[in-house]
N, C-alpha and C. Protein backbone atom coordinates (compact mmCIF):
# COMPACT_ATOMS: atom_id res chain seq x y z
N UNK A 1 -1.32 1.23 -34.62
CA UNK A 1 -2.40 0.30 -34.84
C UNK A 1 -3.72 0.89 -34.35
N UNK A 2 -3.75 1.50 -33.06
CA UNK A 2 -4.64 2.24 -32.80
C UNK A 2 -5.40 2.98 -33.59
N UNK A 3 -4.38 3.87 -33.95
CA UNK A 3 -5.00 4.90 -35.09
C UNK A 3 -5.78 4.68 -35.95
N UNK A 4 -5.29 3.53 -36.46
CA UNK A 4 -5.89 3.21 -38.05
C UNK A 4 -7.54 2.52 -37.60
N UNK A 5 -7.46 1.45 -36.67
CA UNK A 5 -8.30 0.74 -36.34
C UNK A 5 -9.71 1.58 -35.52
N UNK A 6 -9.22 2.16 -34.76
CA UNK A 6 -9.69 3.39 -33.69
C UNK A 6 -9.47 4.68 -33.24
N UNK A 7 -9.50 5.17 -34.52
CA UNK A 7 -9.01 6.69 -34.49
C UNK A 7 -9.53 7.43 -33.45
N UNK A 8 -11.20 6.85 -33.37
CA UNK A 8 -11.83 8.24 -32.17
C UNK A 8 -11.19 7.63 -31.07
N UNK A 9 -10.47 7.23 -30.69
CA UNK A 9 -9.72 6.72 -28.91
C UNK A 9 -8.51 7.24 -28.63
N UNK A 10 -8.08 8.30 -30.02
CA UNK A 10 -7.38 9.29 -29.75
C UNK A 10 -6.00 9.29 -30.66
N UNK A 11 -5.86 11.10 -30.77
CA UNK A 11 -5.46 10.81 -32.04
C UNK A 11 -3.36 11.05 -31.62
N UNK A 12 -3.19 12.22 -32.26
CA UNK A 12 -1.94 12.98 -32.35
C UNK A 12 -1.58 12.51 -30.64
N UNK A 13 -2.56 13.32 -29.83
CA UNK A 13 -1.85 13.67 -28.39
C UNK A 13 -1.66 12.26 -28.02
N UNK A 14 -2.40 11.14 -28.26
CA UNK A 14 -2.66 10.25 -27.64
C UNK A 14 -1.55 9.22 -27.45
N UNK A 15 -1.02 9.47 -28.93
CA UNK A 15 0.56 8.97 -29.28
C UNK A 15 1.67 9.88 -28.45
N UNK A 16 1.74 11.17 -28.74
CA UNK A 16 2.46 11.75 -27.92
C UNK A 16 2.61 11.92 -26.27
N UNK A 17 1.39 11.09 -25.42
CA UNK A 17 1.60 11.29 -24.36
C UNK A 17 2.05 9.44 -23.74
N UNK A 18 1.67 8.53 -24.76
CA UNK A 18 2.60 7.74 -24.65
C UNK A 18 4.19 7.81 -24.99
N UNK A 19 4.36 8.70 -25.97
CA UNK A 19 5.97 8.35 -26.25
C UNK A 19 6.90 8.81 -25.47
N UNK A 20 6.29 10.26 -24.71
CA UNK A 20 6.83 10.86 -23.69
C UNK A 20 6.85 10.13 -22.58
N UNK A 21 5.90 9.38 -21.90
CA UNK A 21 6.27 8.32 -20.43
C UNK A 21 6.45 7.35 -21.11
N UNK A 22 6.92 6.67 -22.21
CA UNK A 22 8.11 5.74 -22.37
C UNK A 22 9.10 6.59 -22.40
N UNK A 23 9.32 7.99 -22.64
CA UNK A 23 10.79 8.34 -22.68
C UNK A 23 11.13 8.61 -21.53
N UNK A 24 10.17 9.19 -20.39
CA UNK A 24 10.54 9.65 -19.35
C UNK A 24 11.00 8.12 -18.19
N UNK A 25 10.59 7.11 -18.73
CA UNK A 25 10.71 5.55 -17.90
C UNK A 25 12.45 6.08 -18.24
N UNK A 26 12.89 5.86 -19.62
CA UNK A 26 13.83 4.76 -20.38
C UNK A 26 14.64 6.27 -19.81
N UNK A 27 14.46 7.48 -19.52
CA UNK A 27 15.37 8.17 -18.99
C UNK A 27 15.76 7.64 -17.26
N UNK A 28 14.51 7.54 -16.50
CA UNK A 28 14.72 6.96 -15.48
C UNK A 28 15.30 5.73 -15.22
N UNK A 29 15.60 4.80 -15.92
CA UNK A 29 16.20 3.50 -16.14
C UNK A 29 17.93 4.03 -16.45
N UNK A 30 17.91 4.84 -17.48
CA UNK A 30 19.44 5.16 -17.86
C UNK A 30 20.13 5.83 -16.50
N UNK A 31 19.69 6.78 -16.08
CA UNK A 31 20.17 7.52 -15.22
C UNK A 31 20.16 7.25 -13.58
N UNK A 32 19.70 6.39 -13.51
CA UNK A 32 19.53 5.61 -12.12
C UNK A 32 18.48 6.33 -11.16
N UNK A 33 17.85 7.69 -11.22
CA UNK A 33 17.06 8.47 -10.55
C UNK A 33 15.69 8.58 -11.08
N UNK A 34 14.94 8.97 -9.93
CA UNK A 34 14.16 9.50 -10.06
C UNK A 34 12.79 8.39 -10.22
N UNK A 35 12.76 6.91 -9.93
CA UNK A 35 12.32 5.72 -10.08
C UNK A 35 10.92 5.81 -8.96
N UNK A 36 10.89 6.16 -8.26
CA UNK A 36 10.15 6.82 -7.38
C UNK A 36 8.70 7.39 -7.94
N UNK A 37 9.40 8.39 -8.54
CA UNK A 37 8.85 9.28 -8.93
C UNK A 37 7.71 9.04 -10.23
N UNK A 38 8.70 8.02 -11.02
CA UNK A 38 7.79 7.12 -12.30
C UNK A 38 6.62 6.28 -11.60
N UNK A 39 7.25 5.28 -10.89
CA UNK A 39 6.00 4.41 -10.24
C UNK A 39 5.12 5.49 -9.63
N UNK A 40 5.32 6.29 -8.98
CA UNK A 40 3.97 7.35 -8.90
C UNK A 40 2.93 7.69 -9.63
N UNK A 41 3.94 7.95 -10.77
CA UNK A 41 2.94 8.31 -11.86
C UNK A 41 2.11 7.12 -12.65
N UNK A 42 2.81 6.05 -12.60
CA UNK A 42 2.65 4.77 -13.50
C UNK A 42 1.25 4.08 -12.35
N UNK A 43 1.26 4.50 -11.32
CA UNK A 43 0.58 3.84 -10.44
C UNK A 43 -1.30 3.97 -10.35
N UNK A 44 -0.78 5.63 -11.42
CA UNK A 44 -2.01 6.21 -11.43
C UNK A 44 -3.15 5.60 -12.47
N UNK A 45 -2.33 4.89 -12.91
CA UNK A 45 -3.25 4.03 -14.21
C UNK A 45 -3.90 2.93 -13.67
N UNK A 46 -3.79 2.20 -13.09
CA UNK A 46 -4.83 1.23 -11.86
C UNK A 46 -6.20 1.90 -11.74
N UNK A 47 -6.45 3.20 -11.86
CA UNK A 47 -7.88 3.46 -12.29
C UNK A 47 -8.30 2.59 -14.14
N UNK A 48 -6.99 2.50 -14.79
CA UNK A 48 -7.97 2.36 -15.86
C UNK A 48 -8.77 1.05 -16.07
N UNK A 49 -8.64 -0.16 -15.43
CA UNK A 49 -9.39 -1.47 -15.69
C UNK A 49 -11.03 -0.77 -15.81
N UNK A 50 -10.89 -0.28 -14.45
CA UNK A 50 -12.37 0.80 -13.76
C UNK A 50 -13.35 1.20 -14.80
N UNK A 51 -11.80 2.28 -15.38
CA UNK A 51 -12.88 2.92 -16.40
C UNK A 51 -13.25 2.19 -17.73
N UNK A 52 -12.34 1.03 -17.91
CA UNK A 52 -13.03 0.25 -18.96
C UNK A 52 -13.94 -0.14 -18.76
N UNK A 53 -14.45 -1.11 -18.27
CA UNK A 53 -15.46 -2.01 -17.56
C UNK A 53 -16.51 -1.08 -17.65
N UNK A 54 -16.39 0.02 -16.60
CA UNK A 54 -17.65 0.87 -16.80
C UNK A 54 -17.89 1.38 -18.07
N UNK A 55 -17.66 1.48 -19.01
CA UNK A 55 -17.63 1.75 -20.62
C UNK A 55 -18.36 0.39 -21.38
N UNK A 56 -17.57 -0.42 -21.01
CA UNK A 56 -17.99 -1.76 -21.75
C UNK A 56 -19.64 -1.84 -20.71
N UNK A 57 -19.73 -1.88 -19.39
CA UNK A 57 -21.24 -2.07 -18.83
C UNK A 57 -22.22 -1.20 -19.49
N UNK A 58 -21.68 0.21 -19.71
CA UNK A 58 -22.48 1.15 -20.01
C UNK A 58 -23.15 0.70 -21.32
N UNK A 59 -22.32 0.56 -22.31
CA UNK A 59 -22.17 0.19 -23.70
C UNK A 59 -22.93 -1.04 -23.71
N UNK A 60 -23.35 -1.76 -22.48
CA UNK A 60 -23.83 -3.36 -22.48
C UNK A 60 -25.28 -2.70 -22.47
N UNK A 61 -25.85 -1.61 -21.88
CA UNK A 61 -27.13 -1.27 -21.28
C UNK A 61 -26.88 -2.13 -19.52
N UNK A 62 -26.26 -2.51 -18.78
CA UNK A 62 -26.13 -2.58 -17.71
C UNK A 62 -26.08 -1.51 -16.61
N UNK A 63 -26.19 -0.36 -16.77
CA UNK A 63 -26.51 0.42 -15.70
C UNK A 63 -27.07 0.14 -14.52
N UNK A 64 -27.79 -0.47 -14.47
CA UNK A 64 -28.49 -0.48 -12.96
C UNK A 64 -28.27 -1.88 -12.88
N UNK A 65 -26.87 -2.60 -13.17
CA UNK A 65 -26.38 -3.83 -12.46
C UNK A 65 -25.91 -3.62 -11.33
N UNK A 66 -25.11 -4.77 -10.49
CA UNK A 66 -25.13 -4.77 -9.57
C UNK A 66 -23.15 -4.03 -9.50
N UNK A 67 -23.33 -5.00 -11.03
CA UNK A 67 -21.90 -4.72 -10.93
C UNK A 67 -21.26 -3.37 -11.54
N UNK A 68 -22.09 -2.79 -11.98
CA UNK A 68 -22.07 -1.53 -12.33
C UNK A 68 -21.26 -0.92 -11.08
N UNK A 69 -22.68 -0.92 -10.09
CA UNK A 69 -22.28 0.34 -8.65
C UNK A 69 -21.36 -0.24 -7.82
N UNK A 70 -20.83 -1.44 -8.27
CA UNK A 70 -19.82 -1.64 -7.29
C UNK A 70 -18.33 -1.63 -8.09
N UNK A 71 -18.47 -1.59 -9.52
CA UNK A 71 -17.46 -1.07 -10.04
C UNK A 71 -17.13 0.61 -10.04
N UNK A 72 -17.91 1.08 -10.04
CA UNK A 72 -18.20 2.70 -9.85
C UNK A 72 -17.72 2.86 -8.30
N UNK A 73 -18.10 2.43 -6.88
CA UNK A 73 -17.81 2.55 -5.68
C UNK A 73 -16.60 1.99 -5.84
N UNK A 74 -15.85 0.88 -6.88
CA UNK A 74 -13.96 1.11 -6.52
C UNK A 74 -13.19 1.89 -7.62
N UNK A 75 -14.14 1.91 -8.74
CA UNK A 75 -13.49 3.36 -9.10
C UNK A 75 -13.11 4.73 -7.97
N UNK A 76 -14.16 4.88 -7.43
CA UNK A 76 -14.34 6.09 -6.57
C UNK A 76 -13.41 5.92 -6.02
N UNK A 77 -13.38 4.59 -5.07
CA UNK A 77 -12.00 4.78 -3.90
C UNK A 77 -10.51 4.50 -4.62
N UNK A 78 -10.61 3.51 -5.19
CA UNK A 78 -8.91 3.55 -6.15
C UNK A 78 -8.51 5.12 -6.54
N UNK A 79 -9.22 6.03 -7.06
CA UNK A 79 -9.48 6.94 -7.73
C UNK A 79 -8.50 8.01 -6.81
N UNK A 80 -9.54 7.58 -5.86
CA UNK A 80 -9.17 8.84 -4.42
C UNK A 80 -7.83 8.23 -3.86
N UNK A 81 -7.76 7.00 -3.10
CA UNK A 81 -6.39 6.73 -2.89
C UNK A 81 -5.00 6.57 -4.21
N UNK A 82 -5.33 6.58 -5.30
CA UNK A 82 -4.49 5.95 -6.30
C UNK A 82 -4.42 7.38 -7.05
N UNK A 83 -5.08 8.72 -7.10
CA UNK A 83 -5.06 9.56 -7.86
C UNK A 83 -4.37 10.88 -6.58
N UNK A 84 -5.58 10.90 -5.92
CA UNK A 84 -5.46 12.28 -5.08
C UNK A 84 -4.48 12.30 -4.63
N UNK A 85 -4.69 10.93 -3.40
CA UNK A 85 -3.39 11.05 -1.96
C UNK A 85 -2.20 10.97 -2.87
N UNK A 86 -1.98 9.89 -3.68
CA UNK A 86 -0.53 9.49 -4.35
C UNK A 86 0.12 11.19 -4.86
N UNK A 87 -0.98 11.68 -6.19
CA UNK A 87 -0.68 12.89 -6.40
C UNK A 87 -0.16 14.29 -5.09
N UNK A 88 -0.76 14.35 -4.10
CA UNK A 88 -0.52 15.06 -3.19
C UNK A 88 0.76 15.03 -2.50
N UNK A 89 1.27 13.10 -2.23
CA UNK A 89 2.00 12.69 -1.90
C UNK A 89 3.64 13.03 -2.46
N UNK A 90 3.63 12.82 -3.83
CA UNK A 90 4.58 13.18 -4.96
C UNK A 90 4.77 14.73 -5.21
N UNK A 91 3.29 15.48 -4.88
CA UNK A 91 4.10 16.94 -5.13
C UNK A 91 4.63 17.55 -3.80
N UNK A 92 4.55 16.57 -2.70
CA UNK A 92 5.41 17.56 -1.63
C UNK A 92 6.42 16.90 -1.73
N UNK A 93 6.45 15.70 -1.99
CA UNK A 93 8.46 15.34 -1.62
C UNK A 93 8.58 15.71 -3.25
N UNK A 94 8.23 16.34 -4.55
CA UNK A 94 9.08 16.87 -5.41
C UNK A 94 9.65 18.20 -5.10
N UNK A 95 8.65 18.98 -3.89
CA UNK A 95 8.78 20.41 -3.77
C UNK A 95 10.24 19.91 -2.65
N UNK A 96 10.05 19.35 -1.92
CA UNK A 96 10.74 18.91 -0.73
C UNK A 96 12.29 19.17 -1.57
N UNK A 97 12.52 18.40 -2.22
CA UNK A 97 13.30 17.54 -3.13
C UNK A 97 14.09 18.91 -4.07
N UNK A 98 13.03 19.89 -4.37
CA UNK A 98 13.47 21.09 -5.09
C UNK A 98 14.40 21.78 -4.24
N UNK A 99 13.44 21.92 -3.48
CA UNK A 99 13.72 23.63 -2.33
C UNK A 99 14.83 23.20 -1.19
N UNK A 100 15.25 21.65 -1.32
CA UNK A 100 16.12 21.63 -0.31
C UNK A 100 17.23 21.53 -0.80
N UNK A 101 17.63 20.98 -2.40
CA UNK A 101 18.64 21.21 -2.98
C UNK A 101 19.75 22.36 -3.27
């Protein structure tokens, strides 16, 4: 539906990087492992309300609202706690998880 309606919001990959983390969930669901590891990744999308909003303000001519810079200042921090630490977090207990096996 995307496609047809809103092609520039992304095309080929855009489909393919959804079908792959639904496959990689519905593998984690079958196989009982690795659940952890999904909500990590799944967790990282809590930036996107952020980046809508700021799109839709931008797109409003709202820039120098109020709610602009204070949507931008929890982008920033969601961003940093919800992107960086989480990411940092997940690649040492995957390395952990490798190298001790």
């Amino acid at each position: 539906m995307i496609l047809w309606r809103f092609p520039e919001l992304g095309g080929l990959e855009y489909v393919l990087h959804h079908c792959l983390s639904m496959y990689s969930i519905l593998l984690s669901l079958i196989s009982g492992q690795g659940q952890i590891y999904i909500l990590m990744v799944l967790f990282t999308e809590i930036t996107t309300p952020f980046v809508n909003l700021r799109w839709y303000l931008d797109s409003a001519g709202q820039k120098n609202s109020k709610l602009y810079i204070c949507n931008g200042v929890m982008l920033f921090l969601v961003w940093l706690c919800g992107l960086t630490c989480l990411h940092v977090q997940s690649w040492i207990k995957r390395n952990f998880h490798i190298y001790n096996n």
